[in-house]
N, C-alpha and C. Protein backbone atom coordinates (compact mmCIF):
# COMPACT_ATOMS: atom_id res chain seq x y z
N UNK A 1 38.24 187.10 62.52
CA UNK A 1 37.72 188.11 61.62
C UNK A 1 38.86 188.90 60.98
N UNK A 2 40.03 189.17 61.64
CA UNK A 2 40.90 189.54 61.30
C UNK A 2 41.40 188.88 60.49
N UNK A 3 42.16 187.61 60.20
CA UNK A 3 42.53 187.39 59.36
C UNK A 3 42.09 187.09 57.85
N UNK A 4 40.53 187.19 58.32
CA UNK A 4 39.81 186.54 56.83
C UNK A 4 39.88 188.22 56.28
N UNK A 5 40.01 188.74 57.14
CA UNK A 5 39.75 190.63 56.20
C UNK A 5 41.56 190.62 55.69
N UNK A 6 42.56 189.99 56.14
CA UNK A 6 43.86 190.29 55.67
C UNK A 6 43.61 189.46 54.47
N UNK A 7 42.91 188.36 54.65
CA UNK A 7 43.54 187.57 53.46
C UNK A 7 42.67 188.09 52.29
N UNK A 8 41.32 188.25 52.56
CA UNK A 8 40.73 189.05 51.29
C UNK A 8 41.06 190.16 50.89
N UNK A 9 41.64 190.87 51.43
CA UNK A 9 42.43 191.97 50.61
C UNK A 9 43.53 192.33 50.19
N UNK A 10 44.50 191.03 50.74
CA UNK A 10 45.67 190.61 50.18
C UNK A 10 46.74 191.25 50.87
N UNK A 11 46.10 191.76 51.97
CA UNK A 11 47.60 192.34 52.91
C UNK A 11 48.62 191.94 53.64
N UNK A 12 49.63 192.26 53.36
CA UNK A 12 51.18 191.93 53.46
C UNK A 12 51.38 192.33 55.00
N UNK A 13 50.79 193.85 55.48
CA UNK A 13 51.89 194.38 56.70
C UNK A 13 51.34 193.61 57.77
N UNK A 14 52.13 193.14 58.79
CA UNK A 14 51.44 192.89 60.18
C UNK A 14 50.23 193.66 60.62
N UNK A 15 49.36 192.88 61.14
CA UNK A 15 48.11 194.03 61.84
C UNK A 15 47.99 193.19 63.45
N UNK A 16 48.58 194.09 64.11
CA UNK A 16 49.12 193.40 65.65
C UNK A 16 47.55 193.63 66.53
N UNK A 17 47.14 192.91 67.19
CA UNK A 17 45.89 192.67 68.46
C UNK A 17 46.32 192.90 69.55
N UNK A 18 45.55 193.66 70.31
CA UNK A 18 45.82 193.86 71.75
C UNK A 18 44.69 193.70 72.30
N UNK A 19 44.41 192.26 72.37
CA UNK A 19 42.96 192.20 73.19
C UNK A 19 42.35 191.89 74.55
N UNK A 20 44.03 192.56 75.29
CA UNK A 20 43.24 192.85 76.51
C UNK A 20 43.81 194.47 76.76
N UNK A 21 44.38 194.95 75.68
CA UNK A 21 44.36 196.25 75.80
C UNK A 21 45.41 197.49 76.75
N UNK A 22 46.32 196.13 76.92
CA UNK A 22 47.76 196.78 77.38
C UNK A 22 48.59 198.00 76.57
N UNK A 23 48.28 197.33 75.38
CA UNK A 23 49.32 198.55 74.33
C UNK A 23 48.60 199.39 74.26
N UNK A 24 47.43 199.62 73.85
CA UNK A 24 46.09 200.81 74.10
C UNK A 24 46.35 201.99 74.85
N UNK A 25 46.45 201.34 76.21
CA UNK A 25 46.71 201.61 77.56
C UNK A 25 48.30 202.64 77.48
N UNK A 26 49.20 201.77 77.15
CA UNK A 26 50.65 202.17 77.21
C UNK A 26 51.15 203.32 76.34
N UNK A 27 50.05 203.85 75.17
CA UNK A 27 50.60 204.72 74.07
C UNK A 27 48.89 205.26 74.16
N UNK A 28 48.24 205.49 75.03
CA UNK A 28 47.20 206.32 75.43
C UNK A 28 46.31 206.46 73.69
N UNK A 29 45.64 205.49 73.67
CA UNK A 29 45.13 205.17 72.33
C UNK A 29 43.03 205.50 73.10
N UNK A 30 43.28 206.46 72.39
CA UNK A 30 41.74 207.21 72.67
C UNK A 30 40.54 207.07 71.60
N UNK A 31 40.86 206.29 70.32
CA UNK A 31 40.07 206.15 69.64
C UNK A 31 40.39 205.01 68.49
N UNK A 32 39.07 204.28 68.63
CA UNK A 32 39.35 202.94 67.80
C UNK A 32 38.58 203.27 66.12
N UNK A 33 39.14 202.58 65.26
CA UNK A 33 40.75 202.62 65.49
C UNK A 33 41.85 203.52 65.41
N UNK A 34 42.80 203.13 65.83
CA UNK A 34 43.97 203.98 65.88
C UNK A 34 44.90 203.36 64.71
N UNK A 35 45.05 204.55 63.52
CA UNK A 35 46.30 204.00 62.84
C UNK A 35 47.77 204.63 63.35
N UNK A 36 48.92 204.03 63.67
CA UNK A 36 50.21 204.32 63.34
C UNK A 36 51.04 204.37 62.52
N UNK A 37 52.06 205.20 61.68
CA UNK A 37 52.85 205.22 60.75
C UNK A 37 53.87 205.04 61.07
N UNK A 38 54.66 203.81 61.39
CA UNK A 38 56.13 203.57 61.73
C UNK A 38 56.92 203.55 60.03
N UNK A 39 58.05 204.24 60.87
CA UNK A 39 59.07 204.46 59.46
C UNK A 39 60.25 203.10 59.61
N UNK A 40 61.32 203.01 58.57
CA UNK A 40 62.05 201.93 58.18
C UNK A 40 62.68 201.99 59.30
N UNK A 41 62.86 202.87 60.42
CA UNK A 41 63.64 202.76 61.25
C UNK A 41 63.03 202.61 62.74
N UNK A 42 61.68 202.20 62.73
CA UNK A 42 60.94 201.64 63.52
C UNK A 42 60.32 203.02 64.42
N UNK A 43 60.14 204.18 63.75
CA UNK A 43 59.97 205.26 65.06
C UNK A 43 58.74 205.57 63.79
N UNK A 44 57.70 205.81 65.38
CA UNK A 44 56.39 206.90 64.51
C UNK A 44 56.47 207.44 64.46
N UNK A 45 55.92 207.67 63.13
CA UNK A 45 56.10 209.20 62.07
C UNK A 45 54.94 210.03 61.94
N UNK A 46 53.70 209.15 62.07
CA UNK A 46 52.22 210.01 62.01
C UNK A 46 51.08 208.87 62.63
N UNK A 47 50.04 209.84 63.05
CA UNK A 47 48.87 208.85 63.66
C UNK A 47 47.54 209.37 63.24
N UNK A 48 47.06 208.33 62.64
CA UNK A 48 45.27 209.10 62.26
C UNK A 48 44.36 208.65 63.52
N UNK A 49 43.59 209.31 64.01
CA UNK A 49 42.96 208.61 64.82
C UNK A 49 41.21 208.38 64.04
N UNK A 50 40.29 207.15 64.47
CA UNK A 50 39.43 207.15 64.06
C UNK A 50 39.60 206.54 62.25
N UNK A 51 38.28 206.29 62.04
CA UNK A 51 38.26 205.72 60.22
C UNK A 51 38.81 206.58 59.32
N UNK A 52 39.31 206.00 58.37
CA UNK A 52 40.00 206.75 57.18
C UNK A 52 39.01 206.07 56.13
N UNK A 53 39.63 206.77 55.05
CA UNK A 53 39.44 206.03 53.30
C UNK A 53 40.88 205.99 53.23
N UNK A 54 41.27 204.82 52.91
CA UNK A 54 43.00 204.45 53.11
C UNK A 54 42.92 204.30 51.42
N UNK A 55 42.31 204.43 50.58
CA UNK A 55 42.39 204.37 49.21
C UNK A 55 41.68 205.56 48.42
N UNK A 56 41.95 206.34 48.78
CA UNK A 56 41.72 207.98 48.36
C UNK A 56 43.35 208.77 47.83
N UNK A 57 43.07 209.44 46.80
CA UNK A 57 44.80 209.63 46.36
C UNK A 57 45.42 210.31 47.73
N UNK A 58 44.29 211.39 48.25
CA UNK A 58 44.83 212.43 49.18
C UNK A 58 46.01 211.43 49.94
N UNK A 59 45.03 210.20 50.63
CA UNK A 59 46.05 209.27 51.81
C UNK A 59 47.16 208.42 51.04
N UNK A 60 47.47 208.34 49.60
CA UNK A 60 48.41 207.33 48.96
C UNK A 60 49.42 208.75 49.24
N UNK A 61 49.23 210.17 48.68
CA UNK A 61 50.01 211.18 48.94
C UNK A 61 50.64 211.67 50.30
N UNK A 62 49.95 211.48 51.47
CA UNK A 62 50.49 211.64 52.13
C UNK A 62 51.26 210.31 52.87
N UNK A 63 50.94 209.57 52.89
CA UNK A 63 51.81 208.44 53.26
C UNK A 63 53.15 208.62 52.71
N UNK A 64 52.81 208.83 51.00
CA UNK A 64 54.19 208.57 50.20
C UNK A 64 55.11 210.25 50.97
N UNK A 65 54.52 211.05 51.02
CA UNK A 65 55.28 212.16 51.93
C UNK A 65 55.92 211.54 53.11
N UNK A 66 55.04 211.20 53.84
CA UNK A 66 55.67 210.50 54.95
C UNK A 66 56.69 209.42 54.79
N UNK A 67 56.81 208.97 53.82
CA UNK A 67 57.81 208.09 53.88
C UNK A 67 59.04 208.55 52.76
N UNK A 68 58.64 209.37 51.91
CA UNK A 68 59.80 209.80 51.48
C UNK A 68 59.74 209.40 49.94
N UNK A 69 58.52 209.13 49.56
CA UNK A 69 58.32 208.48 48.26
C UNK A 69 57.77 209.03 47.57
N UNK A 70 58.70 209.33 46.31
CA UNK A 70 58.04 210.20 45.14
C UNK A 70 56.88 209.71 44.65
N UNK A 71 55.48 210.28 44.17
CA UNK A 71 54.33 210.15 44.11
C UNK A 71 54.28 209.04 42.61
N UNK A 72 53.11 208.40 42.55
CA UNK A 72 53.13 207.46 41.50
C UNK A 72 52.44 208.34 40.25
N UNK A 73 53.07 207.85 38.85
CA UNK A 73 52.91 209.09 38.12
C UNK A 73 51.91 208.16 36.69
């Protein structure tokens, strides 16, 4: 299921499985899903917990904050 949702929407980033729930476990992940924001230098930078609208300007703005990227104009 996963991959047919990457490929229909054309996504590029890794989307990693833990399906027996070790990493869950190891970074105390309390709500599915859990997004993480790793930066270029591999350290998290922010965590949403629970559903988003990942295509709302508010979340293109704060991402691009979070990463350091001037807003698209």
């Amino acid at each position: 299921k996963v991959k047919a949702f990457k490929e229909k929407f054309g996504l590029s980033f890794p989307i990693p499985l833990d399906s027996n729930g070790a990493v869950g476990s190891d970074y105390g992940i309390r709500s599915i899903p859990t997004t993480y924001f790793i930066d270029r230098e591999g350290y998290a930078i922010g965590v949403a917990l629970g559903a988003r609208d990942w295509s709302s300007p508010e979340t293109f703005g704060l991402i691009n904050q979070l990463l350091g990227t001037p807003p698209a104009s």
